[in-house]
N, C-alpha and C. Protein backbone atom coordinates (compact mmCIF):
# COMPACT_ATOMS: atom_id res chain seq x y z
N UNK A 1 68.80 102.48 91.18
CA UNK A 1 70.00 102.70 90.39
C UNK A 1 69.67 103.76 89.33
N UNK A 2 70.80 105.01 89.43
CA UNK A 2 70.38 105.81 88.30
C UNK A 2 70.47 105.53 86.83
N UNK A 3 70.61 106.08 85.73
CA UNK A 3 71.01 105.55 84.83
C UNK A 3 72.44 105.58 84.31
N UNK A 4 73.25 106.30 85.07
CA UNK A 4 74.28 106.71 84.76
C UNK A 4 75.08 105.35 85.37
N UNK A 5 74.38 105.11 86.88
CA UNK A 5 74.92 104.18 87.22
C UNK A 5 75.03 102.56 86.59
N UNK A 6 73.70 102.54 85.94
CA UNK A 6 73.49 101.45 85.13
C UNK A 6 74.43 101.32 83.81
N UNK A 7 74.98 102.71 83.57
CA UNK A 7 75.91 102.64 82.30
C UNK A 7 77.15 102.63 82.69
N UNK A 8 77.46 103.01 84.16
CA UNK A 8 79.14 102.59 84.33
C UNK A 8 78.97 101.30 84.74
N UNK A 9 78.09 100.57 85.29
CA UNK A 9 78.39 99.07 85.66
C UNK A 9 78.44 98.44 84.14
N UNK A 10 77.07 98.55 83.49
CA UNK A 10 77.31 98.11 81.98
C UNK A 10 78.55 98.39 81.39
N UNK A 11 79.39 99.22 81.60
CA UNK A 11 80.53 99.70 80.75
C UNK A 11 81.87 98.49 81.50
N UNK A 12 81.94 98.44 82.78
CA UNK A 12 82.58 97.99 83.46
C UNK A 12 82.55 96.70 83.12
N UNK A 13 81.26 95.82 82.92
CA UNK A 13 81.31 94.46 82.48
C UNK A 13 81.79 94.43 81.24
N UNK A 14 81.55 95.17 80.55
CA UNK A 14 81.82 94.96 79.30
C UNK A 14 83.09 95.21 78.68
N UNK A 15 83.90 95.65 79.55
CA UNK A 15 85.46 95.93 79.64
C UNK A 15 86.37 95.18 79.79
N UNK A 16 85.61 94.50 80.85
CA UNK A 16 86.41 92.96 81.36
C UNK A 16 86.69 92.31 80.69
N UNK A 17 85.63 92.12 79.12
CA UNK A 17 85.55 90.77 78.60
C UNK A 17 86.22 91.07 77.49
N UNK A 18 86.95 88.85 77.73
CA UNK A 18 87.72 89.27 76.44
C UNK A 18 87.39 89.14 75.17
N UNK A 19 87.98 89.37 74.06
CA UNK A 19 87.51 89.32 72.54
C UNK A 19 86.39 88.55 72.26
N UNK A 20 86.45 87.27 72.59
CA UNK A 20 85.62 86.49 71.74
C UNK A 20 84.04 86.71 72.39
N UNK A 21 84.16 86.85 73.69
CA UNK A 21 82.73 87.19 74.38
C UNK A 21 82.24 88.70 74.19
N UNK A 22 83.20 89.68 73.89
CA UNK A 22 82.88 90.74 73.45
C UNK A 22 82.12 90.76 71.94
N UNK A 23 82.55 89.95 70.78
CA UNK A 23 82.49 90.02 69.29
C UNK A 23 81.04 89.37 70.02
N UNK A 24 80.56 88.38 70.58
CA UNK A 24 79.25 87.78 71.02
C UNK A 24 78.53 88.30 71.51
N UNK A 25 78.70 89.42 72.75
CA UNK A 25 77.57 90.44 72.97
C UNK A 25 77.41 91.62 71.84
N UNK A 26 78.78 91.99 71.40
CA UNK A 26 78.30 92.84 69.78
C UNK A 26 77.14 92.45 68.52
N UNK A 27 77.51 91.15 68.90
CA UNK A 27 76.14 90.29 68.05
C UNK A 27 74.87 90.54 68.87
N UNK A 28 74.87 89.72 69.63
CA UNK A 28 73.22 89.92 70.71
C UNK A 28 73.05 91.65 70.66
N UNK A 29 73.80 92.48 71.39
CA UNK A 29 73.45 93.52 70.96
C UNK A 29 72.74 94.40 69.82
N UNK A 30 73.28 93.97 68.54
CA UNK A 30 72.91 94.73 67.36
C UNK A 30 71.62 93.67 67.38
N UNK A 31 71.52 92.51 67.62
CA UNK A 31 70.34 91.82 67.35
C UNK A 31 69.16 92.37 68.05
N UNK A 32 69.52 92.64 69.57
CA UNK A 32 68.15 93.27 69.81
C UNK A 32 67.67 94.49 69.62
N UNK A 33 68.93 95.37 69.53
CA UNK A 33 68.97 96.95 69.09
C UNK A 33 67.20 96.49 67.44
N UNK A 34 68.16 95.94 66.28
CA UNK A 34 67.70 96.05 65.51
C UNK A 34 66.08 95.45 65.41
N UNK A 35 66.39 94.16 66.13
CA UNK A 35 64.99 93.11 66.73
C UNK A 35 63.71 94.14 66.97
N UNK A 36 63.85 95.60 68.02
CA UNK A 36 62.81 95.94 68.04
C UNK A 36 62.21 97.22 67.66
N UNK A 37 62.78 96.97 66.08
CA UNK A 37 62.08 97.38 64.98
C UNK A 37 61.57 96.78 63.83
N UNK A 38 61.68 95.35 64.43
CA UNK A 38 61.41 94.21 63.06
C UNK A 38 60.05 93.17 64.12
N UNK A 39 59.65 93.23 65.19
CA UNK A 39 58.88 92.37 65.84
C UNK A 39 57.42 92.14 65.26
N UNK A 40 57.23 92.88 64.14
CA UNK A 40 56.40 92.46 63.47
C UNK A 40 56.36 91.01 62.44
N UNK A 41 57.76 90.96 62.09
CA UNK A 41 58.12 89.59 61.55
C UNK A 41 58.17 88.57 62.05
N UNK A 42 58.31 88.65 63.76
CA UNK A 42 58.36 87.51 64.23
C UNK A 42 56.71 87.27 64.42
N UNK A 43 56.11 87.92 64.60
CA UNK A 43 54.47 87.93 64.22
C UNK A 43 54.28 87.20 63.04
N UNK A 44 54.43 87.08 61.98
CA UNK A 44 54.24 86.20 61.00
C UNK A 44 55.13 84.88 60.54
N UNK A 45 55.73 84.76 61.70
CA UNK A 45 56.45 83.14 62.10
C UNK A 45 55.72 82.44 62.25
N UNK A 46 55.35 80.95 61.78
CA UNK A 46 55.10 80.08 62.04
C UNK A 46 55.20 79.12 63.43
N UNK A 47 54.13 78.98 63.77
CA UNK A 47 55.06 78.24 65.65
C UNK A 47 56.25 77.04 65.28
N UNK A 48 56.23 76.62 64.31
CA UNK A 48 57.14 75.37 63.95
C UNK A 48 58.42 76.59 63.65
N UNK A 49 58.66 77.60 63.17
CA UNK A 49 59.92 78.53 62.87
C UNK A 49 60.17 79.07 64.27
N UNK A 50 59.31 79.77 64.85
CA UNK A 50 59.29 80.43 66.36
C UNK A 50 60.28 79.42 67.19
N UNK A 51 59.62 78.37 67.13
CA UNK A 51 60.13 77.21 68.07
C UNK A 51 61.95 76.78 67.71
N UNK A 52 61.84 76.79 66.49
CA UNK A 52 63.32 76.24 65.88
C UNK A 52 64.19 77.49 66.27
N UNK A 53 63.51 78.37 66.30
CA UNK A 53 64.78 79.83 66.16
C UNK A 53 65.06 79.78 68.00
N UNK A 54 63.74 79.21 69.09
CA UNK A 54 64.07 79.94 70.40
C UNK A 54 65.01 78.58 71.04
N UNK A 55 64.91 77.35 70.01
CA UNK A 55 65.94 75.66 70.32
C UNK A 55 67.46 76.32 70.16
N UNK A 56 67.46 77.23 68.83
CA UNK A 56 68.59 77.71 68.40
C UNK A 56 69.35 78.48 69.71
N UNK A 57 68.20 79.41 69.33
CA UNK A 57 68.97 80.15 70.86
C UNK A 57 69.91 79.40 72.22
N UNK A 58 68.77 78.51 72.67
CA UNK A 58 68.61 77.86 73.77
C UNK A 58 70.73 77.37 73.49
N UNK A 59 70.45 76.46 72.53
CA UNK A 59 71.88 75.64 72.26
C UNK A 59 73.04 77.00 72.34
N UNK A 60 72.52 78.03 71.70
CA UNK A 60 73.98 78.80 71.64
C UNK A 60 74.00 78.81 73.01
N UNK A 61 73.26 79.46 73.78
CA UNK A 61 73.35 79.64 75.13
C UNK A 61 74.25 78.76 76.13
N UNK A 62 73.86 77.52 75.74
CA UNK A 62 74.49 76.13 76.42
C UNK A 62 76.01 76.11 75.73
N UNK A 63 76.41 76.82 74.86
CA UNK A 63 77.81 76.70 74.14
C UNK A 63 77.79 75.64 72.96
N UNK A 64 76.92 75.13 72.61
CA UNK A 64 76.97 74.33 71.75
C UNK A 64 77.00 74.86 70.11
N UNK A 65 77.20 76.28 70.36
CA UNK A 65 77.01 77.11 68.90
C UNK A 65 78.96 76.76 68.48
N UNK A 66 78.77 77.47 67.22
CA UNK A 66 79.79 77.37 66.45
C UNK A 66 80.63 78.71 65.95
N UNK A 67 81.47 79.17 66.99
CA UNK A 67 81.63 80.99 66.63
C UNK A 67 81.76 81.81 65.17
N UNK A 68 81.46 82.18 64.56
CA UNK A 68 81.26 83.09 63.26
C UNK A 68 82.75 83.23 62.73
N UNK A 69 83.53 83.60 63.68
CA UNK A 69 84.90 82.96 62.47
C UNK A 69 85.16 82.38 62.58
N UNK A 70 84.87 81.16 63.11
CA UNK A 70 85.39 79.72 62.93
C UNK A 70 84.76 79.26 61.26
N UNK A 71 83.20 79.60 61.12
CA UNK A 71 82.77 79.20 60.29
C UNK A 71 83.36 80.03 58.98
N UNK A 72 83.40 81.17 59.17
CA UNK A 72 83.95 81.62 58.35
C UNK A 72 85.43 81.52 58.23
N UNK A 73 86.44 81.09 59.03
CA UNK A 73 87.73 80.78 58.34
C UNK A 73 87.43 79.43 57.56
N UNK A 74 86.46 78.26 58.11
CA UNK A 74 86.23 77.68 57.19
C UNK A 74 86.12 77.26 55.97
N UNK A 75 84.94 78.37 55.50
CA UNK A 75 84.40 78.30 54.32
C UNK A 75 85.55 79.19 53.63
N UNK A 76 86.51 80.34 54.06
CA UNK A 76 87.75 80.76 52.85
C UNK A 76 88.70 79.59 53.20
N UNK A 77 88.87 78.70 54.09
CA UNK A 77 89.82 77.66 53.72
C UNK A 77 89.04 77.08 52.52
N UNK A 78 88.11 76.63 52.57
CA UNK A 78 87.50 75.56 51.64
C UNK A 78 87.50 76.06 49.86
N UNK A 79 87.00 77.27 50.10
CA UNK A 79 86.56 78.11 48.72
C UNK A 79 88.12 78.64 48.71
N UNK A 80 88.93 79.33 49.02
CA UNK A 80 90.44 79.43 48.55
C UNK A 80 90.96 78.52 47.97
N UNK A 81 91.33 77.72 48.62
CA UNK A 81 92.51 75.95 48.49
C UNK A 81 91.81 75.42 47.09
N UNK A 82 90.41 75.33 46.79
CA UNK A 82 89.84 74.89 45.84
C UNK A 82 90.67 74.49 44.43
């Protein structure tokens, strides 16, 4: 596969999807974009932090996460209404 080809299929999946799975690979995206220029930090993780962050993962994966504006309409319901 050339690379061009690898960027119209990538483009193509990523077209399909709707909002909320899009705003979710925009996340993973910038995370690893930025991730590998910071992998030195995960070098000075603790295996007890390592471990909690790859459980974390694991659960979002399974859907058990909590989407980012949910939490955040939250917290301006909570801190507004106050």
């Amino acid at each position: 596969m050339t690379v061009s080809d690898l960027k119209l299929k990538l483009f193509r999946q990523i077209d399909s999807l709707e909002k909320d799975r899009l705003e979710e690979l925009y996340g993973v995206f910038l995370n690893y974009i930025n991730g590998k220029k910071d992998l030195g930090d995960w070098n000075e993780l603790t295996e007890e932090q390592k471990k909690g962050i790859v459980e974390a993962i694991d659960e979002i994966d399974a859907g058990k996460g909590i989407p980012h504006s949910k939490v955040i309409a939250s917290i301006r319901k909570k801190y507004t209404n106050a």
